[in-house]
PDB file of N, CA and C in Angstrom:
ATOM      1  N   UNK A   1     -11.269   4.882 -51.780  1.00  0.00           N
ATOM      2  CA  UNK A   1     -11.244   6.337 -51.790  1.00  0.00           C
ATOM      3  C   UNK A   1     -12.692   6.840 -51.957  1.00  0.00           C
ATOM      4  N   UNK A   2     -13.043   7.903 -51.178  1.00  0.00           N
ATOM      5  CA  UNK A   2     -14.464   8.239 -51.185  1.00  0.00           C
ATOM      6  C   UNK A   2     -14.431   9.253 -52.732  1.00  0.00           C
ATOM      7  N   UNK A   3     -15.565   8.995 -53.097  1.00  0.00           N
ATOM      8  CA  UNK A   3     -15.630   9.493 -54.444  1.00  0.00           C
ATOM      9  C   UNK A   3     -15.534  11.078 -54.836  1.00  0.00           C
ATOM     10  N   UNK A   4     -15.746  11.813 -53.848  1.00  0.00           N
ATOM     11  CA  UNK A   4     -15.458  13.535 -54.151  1.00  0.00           C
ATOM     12  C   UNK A   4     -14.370  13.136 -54.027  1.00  0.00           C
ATOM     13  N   UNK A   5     -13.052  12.708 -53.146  1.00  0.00           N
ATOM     14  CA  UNK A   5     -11.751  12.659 -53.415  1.00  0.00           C
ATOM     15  C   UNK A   5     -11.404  12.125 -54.671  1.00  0.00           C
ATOM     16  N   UNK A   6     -11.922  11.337 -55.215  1.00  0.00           N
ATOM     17  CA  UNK A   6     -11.647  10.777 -56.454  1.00  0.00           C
ATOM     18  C   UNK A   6     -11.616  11.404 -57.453  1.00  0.00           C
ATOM     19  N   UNK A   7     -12.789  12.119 -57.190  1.00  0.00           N
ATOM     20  CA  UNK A   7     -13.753  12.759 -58.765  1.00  0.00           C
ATOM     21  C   UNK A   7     -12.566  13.992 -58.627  1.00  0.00           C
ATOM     22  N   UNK A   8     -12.031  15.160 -57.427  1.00  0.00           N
ATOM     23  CA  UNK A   8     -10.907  15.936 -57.277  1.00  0.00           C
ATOM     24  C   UNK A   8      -9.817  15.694 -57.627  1.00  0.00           C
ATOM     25  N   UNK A   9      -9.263  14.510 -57.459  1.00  0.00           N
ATOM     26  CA  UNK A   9      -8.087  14.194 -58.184  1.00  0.00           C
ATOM     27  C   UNK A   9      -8.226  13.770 -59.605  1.00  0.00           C
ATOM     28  N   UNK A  10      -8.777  13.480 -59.992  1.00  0.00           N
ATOM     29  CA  UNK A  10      -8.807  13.208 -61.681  1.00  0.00           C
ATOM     30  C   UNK A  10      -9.285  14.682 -62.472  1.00  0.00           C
ATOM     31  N   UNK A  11     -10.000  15.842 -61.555  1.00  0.00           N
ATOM     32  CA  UNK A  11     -10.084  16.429 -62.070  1.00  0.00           C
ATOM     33  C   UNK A  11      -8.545  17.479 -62.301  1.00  0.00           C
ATOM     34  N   UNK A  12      -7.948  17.441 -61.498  1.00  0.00           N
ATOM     35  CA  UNK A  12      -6.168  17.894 -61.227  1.00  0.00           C
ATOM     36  C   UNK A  12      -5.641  17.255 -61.920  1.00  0.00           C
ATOM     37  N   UNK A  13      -5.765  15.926 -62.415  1.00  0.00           N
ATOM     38  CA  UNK A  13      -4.784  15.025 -63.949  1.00  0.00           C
ATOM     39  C   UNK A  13      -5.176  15.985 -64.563  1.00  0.00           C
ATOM     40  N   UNK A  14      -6.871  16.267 -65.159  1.00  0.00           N
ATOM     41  CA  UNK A  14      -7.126  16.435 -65.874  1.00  0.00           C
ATOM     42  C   UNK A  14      -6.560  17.840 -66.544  1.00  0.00           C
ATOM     43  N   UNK A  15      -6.371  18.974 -65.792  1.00  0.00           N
ATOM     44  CA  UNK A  15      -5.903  20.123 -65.443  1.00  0.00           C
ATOM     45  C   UNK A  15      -4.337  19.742 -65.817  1.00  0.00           C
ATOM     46  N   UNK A  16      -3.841  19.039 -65.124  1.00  0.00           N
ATOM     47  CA  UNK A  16      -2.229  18.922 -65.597  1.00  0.00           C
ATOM     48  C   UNK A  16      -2.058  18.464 -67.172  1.00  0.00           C
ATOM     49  N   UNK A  17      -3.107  17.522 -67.424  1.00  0.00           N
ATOM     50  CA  UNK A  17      -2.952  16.807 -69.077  1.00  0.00           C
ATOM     51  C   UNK A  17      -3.206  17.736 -69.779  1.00  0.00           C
ATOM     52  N   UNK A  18      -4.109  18.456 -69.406  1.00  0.00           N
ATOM     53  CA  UNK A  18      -4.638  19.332 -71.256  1.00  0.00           C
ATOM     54  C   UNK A  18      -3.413  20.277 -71.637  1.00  0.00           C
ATOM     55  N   UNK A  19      -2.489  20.869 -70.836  1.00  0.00           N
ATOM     56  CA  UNK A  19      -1.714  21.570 -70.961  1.00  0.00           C
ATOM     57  C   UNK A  19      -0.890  21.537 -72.041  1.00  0.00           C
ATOM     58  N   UNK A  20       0.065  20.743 -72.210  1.00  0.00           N
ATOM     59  CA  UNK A  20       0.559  20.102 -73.198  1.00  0.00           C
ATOM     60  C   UNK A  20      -0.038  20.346 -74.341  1.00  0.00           C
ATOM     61  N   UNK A  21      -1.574  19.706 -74.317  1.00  0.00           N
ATOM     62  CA  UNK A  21      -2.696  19.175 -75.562  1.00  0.00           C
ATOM     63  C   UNK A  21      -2.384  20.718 -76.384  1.00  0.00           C
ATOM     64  N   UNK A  22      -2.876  21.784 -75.449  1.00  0.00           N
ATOM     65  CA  UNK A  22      -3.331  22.999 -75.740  1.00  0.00           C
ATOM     66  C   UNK A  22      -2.127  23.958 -76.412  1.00  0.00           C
ATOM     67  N   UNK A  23      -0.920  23.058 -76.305  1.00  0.00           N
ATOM     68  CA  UNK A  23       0.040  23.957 -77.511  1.00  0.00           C
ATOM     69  C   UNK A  23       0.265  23.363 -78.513  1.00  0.00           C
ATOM     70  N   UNK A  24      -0.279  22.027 -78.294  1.00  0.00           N
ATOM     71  CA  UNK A  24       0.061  21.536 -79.953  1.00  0.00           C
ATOM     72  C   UNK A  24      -0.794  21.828 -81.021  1.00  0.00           C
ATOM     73  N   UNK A  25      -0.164  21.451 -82.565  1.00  0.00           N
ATOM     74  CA  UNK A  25      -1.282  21.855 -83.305  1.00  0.00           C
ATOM     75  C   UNK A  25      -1.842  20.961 -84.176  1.00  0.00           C
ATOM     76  N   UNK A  26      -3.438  21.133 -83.720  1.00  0.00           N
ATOM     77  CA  UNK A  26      -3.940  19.947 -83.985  1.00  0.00           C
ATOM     78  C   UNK A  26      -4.838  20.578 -85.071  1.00  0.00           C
ATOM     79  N   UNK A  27      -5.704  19.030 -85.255  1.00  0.00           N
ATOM     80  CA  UNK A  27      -6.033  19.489 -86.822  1.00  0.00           C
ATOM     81  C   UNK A  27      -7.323  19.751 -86.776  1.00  0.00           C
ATOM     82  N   UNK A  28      -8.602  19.320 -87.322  1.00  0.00           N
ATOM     83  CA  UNK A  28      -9.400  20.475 -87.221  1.00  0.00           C
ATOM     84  C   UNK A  28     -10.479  19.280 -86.081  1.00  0.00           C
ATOM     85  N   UNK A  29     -10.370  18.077 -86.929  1.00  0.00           N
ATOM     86  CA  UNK A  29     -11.189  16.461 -86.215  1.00  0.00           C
ATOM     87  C   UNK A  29     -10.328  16.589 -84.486  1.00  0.00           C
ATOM     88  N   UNK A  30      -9.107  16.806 -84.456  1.00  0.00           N
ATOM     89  CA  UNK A  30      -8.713  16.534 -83.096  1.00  0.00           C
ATOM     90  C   UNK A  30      -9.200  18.075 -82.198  1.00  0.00           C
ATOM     91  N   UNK A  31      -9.045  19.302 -82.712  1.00  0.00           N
ATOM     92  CA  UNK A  31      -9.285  20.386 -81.969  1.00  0.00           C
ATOM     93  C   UNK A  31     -10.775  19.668 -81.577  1.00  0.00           C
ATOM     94  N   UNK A  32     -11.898  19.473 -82.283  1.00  0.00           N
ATOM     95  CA  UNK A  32     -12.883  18.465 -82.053  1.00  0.00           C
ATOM     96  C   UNK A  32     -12.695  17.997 -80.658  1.00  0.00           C
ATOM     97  N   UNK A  33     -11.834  17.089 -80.645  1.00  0.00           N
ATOM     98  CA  UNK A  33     -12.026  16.115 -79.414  1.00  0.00           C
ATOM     99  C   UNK A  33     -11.711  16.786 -78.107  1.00  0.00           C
ATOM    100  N   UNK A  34     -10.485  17.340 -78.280  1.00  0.00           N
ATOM    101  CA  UNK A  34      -9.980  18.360 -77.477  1.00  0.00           C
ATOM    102  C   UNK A  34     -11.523  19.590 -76.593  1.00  0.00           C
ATOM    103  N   UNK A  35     -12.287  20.468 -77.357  1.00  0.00           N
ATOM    104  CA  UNK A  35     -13.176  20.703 -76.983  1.00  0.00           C
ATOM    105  C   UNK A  35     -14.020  19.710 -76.032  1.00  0.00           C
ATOM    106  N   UNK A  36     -14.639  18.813 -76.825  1.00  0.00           N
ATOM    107  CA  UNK A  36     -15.293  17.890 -76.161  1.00  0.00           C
ATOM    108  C   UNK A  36     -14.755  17.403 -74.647  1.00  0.00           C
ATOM    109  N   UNK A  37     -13.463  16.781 -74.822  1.00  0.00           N
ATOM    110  CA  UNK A  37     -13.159  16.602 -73.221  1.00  0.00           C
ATOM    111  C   UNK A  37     -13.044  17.616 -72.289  1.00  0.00           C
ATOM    112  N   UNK A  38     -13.450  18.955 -73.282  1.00  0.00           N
ATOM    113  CA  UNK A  38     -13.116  19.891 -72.140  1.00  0.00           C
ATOM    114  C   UNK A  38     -14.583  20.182 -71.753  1.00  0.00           C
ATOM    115  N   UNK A  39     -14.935  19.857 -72.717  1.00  0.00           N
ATOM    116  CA  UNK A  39     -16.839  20.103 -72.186  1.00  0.00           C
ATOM    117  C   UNK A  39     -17.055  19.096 -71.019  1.00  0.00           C
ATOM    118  N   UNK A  40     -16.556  17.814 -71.007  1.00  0.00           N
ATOM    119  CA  UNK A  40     -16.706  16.648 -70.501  1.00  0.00           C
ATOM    120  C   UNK A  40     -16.125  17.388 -69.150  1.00  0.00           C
ATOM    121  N   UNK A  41     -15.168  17.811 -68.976  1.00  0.00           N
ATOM    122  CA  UNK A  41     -14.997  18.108 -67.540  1.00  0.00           C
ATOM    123  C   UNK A  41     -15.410  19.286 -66.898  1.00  0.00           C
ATOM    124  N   UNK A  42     -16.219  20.419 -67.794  1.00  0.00           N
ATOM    125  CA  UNK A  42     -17.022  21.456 -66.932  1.00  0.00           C
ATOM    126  C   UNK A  42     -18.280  20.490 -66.753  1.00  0.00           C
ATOM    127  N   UNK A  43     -18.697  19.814 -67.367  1.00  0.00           N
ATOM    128  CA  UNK A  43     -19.857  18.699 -66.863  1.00  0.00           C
ATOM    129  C   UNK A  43     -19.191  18.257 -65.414  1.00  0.00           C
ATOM    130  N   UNK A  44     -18.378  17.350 -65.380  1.00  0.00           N
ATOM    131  CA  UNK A  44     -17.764  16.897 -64.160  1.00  0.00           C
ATOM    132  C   UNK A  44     -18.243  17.865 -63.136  1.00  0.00           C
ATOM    133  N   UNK A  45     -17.580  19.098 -63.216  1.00  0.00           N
ATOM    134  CA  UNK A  45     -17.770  19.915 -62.362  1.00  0.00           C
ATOM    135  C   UNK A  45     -19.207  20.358 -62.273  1.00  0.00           C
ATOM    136  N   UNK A  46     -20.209  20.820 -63.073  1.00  0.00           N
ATOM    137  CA  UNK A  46     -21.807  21.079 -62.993  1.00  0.00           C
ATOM    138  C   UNK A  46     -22.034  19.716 -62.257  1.00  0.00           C
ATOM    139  N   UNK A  47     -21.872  18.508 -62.349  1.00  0.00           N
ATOM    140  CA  UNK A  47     -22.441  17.219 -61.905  1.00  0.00           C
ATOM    141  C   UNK A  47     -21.918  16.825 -59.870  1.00  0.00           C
ATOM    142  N   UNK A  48     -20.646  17.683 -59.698  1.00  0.00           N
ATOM    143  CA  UNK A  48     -20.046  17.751 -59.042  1.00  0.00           C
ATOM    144  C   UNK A  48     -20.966  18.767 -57.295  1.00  0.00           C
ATOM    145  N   UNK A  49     -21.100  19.564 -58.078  1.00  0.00           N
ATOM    146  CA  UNK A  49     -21.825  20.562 -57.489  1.00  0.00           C
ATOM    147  C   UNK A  49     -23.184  20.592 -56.931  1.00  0.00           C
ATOM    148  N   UNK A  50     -23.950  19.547 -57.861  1.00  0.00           N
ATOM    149  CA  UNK A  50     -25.058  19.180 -57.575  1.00  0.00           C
ATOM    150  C   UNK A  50     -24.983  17.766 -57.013  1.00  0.00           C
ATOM    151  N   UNK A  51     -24.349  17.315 -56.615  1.00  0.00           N
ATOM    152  CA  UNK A  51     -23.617  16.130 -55.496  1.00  0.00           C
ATOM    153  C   UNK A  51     -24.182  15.125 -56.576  1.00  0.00           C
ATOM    154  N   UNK A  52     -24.060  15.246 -57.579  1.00  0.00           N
ATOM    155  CA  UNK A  52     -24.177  13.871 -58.631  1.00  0.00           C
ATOM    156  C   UNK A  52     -23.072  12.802 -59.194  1.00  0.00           C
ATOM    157  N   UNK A  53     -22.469  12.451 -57.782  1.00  0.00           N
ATOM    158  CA  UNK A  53     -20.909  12.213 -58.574  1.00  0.00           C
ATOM    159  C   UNK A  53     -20.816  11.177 -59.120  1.00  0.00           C
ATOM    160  N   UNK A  54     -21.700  10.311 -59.445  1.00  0.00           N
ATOM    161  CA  UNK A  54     -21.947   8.688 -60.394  1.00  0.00           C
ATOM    162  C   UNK A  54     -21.558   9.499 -61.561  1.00  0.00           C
ATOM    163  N   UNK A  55     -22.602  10.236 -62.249  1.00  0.00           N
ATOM    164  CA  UNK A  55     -22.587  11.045 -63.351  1.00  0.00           C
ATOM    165  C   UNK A  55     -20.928  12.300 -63.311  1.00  0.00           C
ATOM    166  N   UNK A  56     -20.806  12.363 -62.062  1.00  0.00           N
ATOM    167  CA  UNK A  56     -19.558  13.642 -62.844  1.00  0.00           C
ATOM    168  C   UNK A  56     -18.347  12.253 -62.626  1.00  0.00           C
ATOM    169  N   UNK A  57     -18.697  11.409 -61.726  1.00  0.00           N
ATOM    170  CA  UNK A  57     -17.426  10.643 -62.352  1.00  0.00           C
ATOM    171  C   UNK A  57     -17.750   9.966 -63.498  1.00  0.00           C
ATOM    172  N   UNK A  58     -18.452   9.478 -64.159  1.00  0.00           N
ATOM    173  CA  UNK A  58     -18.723   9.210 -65.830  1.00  0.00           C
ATOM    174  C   UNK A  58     -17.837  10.363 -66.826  1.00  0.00           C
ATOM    175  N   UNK A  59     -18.179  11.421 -66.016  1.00  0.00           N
ATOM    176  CA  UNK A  59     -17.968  12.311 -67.148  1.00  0.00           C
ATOM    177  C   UNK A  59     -16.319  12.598 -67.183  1.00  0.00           C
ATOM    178  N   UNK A  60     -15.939  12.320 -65.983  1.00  0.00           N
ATOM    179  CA  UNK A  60     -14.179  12.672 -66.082  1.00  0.00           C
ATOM    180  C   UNK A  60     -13.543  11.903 -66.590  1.00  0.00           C
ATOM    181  N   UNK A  61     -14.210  10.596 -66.442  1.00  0.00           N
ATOM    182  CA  UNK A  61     -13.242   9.223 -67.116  1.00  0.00           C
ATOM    183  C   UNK A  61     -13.948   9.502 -68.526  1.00  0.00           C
ATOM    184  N   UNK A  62     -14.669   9.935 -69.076  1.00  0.00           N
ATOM    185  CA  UNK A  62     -15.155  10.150 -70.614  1.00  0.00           C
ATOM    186  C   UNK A  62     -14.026  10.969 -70.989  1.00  0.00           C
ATOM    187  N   UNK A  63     -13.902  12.130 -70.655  1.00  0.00           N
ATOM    188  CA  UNK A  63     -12.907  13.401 -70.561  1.00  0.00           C
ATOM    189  C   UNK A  63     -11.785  13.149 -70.757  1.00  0.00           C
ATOM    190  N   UNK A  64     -10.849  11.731 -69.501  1.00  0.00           N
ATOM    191  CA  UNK A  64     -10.002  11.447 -69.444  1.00  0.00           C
ATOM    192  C   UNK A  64      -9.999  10.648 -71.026  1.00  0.00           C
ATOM    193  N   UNK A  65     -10.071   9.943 -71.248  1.00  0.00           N
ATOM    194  CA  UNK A  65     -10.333   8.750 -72.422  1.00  0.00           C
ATOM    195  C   UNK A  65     -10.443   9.551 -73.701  1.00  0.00           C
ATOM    196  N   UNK A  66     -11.190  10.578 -74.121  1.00  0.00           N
ATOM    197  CA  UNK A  66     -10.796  11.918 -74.892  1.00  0.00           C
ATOM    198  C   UNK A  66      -9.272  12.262 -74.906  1.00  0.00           C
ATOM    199  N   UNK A  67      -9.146  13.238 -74.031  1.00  0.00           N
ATOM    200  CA  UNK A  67      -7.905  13.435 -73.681  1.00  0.00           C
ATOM    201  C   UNK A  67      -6.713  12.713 -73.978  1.00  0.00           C
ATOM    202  N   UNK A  68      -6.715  11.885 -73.194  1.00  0.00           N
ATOM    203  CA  UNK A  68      -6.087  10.639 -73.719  1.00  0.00           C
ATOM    204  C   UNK A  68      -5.395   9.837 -75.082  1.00  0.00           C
ATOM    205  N   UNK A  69      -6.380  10.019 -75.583  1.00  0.00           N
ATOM    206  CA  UNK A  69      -6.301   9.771 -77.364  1.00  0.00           C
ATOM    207  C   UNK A  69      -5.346  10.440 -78.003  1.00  0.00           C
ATOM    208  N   UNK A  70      -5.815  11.892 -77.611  1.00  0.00           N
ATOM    209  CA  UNK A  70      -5.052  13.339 -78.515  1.00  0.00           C
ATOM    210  C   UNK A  70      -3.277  12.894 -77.708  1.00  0.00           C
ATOM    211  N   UNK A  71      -3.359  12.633 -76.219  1.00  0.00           N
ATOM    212  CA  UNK A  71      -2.098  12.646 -75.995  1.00  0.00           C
ATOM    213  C   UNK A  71      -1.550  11.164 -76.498  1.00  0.00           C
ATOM    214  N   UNK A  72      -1.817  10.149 -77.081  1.00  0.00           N
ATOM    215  CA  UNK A  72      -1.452   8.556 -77.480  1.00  0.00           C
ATOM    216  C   UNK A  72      -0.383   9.183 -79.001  1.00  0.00           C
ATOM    217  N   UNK A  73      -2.197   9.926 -79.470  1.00  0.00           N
ATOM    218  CA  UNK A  73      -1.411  10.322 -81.013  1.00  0.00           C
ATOM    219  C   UNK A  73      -0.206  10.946 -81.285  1.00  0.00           C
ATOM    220  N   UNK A  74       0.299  12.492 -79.949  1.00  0.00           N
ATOM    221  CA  UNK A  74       0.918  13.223 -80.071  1.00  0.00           C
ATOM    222  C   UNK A  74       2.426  12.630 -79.214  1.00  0.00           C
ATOM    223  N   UNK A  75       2.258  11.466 -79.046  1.00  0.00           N
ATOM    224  CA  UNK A  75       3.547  11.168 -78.241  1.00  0.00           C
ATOM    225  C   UNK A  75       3.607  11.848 -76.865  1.00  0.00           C
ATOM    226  N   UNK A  76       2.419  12.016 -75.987  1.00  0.00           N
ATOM    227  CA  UNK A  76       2.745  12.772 -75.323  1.00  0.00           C
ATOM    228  C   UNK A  76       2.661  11.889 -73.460  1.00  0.00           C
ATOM    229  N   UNK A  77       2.192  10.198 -73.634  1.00  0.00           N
ATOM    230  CA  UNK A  77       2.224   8.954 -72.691  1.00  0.00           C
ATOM    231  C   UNK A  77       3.328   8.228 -73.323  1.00  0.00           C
ATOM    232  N   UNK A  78       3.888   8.075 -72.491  1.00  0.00           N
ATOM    233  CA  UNK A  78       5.338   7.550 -72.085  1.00  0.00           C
ATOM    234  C   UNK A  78       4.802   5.849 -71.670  1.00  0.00           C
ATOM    235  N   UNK A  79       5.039   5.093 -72.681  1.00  0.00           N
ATOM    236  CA  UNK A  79       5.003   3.339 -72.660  1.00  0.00           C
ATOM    237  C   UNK A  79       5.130   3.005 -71.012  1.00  0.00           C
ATOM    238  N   UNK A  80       4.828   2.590 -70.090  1.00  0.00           N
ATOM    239  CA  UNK A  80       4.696   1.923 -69.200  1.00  0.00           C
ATOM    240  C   UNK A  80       5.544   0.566 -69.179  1.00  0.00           C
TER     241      UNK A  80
END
């Protein structure tokens, strides 16, 4: 997959995941992380724009992996 397609679709997980994140209530260390991956993916997008996509894909899988966490803790990934 060529990497703007890539870096676009993870940014659309990313968009579908926080949703969830953003009604639960988290505590003050996780609102923390929560920010951060969201910083992590307007980076994506600044890195995106300036055709840097090594760096904005770093930054979505950082984002994702953030993200991620808050949804492990909250029950919100379903065991595979």
């Amino acid at each position: 997959m060529e990497p703007e397609k890539r870096i676009n679709k993870d940014l659309k997980i990313f968009e579908e995941n926080i949703i969830p994140v953003e009604e639960l209530e988290l505590s003050d260390e996780e609102v923390q992380v929560k920010e951060m991956a969201k910083r992590y993916y307007e980076d994506t997008k600044y890195y995106f724009k300036i055709e840097d996509f090594l760096t904005s894909f770093a930054c979505i899988a950082y984002a994702h992996g953030l993200l991620d966490s808050l949804r492990i803790m909250h029950d919100l990934i379903e065991d595979s």
